[in-house]
PDB file of N, CA and C in Angstrom:
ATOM      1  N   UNK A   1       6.447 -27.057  14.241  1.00  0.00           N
ATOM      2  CA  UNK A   1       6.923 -27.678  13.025  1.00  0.00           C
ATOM      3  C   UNK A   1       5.794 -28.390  12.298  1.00  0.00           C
ATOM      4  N   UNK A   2       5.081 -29.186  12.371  1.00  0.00           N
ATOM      5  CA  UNK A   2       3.835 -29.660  12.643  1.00  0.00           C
ATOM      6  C   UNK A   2       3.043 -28.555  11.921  1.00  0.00           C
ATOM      7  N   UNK A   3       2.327 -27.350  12.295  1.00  0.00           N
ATOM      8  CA  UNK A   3       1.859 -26.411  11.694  1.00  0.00           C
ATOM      9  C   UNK A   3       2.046 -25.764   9.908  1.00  0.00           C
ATOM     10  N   UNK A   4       3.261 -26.130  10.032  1.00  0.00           N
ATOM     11  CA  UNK A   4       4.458 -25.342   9.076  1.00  0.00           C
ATOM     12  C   UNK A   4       4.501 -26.913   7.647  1.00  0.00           C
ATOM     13  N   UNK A   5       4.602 -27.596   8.626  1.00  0.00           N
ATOM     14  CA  UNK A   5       4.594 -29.292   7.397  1.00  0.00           C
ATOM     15  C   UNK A   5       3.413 -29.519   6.853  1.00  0.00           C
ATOM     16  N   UNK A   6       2.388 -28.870   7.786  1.00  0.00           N
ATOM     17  CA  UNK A   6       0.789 -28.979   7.252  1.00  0.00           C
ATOM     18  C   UNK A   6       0.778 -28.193   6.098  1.00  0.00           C
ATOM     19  N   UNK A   7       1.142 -26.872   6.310  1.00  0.00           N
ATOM     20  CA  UNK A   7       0.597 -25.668   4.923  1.00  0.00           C
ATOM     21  C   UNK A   7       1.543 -26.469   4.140  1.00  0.00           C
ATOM     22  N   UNK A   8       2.449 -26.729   4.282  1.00  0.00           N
ATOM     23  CA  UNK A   8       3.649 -27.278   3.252  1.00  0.00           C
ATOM     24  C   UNK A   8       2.924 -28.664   2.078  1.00  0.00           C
ATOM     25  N   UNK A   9       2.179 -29.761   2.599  1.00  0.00           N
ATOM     26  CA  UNK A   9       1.286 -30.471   2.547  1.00  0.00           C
ATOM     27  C   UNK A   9       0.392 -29.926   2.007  1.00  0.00           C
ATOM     28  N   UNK A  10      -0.850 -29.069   2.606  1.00  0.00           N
ATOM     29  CA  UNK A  10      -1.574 -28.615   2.031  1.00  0.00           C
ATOM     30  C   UNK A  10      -1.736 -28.016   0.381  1.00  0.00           C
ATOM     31  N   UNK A  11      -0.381 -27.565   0.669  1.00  0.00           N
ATOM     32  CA  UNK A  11      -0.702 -27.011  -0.736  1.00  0.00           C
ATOM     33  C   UNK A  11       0.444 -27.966  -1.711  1.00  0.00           C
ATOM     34  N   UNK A  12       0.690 -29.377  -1.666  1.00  0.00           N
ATOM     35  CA  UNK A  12       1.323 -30.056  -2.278  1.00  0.00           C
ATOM     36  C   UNK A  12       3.034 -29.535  -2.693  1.00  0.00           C
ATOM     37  N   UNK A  13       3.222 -29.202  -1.553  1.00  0.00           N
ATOM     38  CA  UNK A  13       5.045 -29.207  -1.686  1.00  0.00           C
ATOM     39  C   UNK A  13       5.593 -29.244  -1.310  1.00  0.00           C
ATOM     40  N   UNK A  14       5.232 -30.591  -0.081  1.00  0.00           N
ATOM     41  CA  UNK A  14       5.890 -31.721   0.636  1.00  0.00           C
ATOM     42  C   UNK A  14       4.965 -32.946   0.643  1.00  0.00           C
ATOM     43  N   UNK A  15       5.732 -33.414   1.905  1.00  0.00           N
ATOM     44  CA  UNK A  15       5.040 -34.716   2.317  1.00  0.00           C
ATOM     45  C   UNK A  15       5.435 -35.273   3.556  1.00  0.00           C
ATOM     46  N   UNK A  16       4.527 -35.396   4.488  1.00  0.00           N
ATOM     47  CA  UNK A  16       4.787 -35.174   5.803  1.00  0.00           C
ATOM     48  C   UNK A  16       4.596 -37.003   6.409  1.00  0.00           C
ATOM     49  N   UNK A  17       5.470 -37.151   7.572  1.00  0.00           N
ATOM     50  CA  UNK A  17       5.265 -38.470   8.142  1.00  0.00           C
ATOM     51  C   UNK A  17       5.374 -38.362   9.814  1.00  0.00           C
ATOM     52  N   UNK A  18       4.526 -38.793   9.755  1.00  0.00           N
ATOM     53  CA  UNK A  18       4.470 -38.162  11.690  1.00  0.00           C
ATOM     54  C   UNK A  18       5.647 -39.346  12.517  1.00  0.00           C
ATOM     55  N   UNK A  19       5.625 -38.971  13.907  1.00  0.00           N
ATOM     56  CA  UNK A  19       6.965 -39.449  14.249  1.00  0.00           C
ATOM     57  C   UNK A  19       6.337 -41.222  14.240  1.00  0.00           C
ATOM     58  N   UNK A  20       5.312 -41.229  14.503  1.00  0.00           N
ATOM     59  CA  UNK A  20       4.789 -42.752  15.342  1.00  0.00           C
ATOM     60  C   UNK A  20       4.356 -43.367  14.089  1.00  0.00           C
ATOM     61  N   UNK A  21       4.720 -42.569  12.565  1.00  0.00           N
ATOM     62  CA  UNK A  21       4.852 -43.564  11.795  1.00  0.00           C
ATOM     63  C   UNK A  21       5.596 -43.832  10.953  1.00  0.00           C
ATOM     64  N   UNK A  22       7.016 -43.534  11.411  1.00  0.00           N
ATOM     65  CA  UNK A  22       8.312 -43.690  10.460  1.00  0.00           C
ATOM     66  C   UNK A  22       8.790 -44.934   9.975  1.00  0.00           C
ATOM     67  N   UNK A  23       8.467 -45.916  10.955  1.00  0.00           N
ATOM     68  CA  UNK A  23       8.384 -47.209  10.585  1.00  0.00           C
ATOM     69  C   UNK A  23       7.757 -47.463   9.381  1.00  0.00           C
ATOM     70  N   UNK A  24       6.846 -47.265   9.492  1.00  0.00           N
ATOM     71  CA  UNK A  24       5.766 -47.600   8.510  1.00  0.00           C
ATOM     72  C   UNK A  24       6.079 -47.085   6.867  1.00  0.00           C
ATOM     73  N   UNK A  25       6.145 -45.797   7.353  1.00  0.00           N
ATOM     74  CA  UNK A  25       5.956 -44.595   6.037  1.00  0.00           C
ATOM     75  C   UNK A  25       6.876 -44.247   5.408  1.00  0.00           C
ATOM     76  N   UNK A  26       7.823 -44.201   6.146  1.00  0.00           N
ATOM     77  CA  UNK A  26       9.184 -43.196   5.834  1.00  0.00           C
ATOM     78  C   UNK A  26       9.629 -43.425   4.397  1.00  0.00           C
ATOM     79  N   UNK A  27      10.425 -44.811   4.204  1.00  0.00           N
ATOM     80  CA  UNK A  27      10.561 -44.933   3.018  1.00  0.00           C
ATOM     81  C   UNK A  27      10.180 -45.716   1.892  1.00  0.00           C
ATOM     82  N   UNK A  28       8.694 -45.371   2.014  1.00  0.00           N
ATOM     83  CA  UNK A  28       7.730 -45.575   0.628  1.00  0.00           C
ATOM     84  C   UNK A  28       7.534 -44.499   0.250  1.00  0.00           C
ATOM     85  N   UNK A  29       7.481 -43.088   1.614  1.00  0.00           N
ATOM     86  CA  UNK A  29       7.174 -41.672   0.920  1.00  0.00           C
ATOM     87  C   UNK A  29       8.514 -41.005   0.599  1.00  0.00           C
ATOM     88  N   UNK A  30       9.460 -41.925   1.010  1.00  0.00           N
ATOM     89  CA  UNK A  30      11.043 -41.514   0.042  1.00  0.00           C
ATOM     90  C   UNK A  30      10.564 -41.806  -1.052  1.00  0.00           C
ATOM     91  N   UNK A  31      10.872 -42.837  -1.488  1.00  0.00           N
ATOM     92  CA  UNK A  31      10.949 -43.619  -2.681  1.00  0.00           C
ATOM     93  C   UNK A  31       9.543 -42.892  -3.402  1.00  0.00           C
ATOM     94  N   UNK A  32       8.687 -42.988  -2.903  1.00  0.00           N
ATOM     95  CA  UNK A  32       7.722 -42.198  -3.902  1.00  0.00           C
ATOM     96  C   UNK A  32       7.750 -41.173  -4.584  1.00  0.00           C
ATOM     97  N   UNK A  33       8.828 -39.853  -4.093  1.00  0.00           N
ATOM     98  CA  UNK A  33       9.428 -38.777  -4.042  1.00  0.00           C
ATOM     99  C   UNK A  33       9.909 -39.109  -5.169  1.00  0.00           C
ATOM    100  N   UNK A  34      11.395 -39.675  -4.665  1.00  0.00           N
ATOM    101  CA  UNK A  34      12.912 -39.890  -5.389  1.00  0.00           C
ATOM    102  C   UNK A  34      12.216 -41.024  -7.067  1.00  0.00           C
ATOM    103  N   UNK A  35      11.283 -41.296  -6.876  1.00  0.00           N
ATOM    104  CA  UNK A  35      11.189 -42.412  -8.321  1.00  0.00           C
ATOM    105  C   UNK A  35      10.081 -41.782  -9.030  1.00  0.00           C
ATOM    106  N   UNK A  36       9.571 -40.490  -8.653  1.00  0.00           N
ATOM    107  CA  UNK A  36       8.339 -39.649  -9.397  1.00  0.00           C
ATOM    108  C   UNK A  36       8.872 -38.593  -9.886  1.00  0.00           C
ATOM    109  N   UNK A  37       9.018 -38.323 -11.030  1.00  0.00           N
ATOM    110  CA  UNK A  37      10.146 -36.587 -11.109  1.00  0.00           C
ATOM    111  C   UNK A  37       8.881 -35.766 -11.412  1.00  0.00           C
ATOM    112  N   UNK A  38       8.111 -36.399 -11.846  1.00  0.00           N
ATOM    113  CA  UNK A  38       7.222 -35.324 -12.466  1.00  0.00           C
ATOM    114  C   UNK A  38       6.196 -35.136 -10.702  1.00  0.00           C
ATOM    115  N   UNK A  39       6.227 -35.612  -9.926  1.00  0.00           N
ATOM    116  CA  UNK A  39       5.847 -35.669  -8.310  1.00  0.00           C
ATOM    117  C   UNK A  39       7.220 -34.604  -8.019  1.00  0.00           C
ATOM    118  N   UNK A  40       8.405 -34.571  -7.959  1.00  0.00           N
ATOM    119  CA  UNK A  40       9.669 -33.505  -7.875  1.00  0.00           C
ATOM    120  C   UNK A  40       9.308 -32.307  -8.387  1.00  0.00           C
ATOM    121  N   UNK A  41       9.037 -32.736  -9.641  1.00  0.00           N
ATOM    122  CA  UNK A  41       8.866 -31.021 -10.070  1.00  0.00           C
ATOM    123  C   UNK A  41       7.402 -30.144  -9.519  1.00  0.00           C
ATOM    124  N   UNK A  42       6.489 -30.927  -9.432  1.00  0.00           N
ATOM    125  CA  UNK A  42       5.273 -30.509  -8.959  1.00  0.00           C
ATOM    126  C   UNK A  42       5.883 -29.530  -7.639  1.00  0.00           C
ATOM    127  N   UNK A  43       6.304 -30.787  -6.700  1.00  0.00           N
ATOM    128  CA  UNK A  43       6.099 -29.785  -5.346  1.00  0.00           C
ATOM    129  C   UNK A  43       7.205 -29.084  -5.058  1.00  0.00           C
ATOM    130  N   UNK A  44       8.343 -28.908  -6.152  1.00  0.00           N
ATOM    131  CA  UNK A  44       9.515 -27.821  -6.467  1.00  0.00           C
ATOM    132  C   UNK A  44       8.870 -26.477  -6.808  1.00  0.00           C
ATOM    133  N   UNK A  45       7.893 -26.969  -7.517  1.00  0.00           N
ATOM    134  CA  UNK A  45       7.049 -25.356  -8.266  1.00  0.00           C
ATOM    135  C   UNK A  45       6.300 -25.096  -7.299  1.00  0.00           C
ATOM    136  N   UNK A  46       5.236 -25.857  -6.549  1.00  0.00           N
ATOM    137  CA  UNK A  46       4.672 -25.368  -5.182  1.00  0.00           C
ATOM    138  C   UNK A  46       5.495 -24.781  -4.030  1.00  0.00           C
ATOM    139  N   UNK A  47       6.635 -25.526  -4.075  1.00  0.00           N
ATOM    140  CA  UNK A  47       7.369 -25.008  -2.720  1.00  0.00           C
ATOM    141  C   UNK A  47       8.035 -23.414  -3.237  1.00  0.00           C
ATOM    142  N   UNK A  48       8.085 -22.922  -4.616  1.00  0.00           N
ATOM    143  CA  UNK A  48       8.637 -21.524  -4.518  1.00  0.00           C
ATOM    144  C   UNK A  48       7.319 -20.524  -4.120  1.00  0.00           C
ATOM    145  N   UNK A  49       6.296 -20.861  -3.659  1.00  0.00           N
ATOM    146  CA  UNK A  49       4.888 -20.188  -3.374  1.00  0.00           C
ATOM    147  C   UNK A  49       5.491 -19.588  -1.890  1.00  0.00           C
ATOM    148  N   UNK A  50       6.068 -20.452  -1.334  1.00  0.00           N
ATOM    149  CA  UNK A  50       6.621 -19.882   0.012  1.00  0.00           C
ATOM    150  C   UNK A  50       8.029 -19.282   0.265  1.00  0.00           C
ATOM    151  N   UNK A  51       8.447 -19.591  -0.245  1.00  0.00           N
ATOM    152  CA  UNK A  51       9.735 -18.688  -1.060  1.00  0.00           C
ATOM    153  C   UNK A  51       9.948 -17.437  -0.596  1.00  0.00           C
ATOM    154  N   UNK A  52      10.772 -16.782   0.157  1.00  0.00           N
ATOM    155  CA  UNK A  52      10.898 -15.613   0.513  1.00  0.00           C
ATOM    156  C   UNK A  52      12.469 -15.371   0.348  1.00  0.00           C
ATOM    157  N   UNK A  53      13.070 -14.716  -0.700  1.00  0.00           N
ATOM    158  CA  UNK A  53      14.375 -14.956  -1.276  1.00  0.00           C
ATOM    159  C   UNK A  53      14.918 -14.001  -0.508  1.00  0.00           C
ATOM    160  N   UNK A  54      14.256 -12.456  -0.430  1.00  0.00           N
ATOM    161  CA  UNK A  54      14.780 -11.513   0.283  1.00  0.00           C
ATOM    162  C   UNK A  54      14.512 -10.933   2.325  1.00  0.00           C
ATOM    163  N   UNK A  55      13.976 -12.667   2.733  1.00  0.00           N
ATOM    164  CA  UNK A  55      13.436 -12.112   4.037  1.00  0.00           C
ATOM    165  C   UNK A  55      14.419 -11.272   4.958  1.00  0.00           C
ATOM    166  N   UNK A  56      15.399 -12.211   4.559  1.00  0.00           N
ATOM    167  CA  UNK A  56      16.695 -11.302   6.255  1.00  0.00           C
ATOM    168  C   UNK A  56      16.650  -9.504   5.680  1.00  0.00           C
ATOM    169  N   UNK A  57      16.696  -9.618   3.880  1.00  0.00           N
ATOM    170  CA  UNK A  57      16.879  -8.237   4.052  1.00  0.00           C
ATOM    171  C   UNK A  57      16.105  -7.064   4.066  1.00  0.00           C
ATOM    172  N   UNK A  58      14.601  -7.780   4.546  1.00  0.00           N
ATOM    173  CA  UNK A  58      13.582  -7.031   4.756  1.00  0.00           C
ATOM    174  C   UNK A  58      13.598  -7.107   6.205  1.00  0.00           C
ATOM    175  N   UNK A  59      13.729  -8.051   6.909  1.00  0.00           N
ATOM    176  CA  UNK A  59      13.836  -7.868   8.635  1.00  0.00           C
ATOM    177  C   UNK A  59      14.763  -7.044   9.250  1.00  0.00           C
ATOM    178  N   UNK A  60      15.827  -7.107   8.522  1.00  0.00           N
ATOM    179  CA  UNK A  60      16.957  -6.419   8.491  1.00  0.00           C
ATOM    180  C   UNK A  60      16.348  -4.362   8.488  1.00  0.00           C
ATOM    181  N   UNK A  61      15.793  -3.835   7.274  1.00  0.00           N
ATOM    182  CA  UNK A  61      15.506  -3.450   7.153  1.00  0.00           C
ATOM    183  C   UNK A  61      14.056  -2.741   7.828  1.00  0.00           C
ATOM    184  N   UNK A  62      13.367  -3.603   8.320  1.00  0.00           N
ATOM    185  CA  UNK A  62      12.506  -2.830   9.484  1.00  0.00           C
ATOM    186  C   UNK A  62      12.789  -2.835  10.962  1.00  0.00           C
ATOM    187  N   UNK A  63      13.780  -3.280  11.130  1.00  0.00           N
ATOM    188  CA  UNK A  63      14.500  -3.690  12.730  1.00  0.00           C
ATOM    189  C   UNK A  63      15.380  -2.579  12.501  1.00  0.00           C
ATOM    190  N   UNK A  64      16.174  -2.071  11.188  1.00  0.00           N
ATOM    191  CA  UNK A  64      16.897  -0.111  11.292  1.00  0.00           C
ATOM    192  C   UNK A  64      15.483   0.761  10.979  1.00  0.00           C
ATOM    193  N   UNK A  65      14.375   0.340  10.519  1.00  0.00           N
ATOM    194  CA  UNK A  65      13.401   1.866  10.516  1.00  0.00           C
ATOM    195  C   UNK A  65      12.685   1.721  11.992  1.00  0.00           C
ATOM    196  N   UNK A  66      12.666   1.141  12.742  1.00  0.00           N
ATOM    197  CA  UNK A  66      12.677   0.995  14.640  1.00  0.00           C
ATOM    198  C   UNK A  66      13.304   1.526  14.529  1.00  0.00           C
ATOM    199  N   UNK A  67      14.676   1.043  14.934  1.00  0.00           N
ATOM    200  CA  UNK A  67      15.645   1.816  16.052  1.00  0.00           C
ATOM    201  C   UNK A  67      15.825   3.260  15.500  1.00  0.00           C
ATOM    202  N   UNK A  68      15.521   3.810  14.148  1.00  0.00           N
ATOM    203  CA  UNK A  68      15.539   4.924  14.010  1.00  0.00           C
ATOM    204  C   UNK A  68      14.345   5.888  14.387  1.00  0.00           C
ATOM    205  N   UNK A  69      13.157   5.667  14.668  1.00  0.00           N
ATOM    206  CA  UNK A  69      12.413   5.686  15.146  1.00  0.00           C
ATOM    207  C   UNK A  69      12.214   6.063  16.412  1.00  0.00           C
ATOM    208  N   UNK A  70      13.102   5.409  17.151  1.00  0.00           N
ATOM    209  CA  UNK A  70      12.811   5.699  18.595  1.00  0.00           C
ATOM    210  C   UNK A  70      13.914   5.768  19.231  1.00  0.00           C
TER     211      UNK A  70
END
């Protein structure tokens, strides 16, 4: 998960708080979120970069060209 929150981060369309600092972080990086829209829309438009609208029906779809296959 960790891995996955990083690229998410990385490319600005999240914002990650590790467990040992929820105390601390949690909700200033709410509130930073929820009271920035133009910070909302940013990492709304980054987060469709990862976006995969049609995955099941492509997995779907190479899991029947296997079994037909073999």
């Amino acid at each position: 998960q960790t891995v996955n929150a990083k690229n998410l981060v990385g490319k600005n369309a999240a914002k990650m708080v590790k467990d040992a600092e929820m105390k601390e972080k949690f909700l200033p990086t709410l509130l930073e979120i929820c009271e920035n829209e133009s910070l909302q829309k940013e990492m709304s438009a980054n987060l469709d970069f990862f976006a995969k609208p049609k995955a099941t029906e492509q997995i779907v779809d190479e899991i029947l060209k296997k079994i037909k296959t073999n």
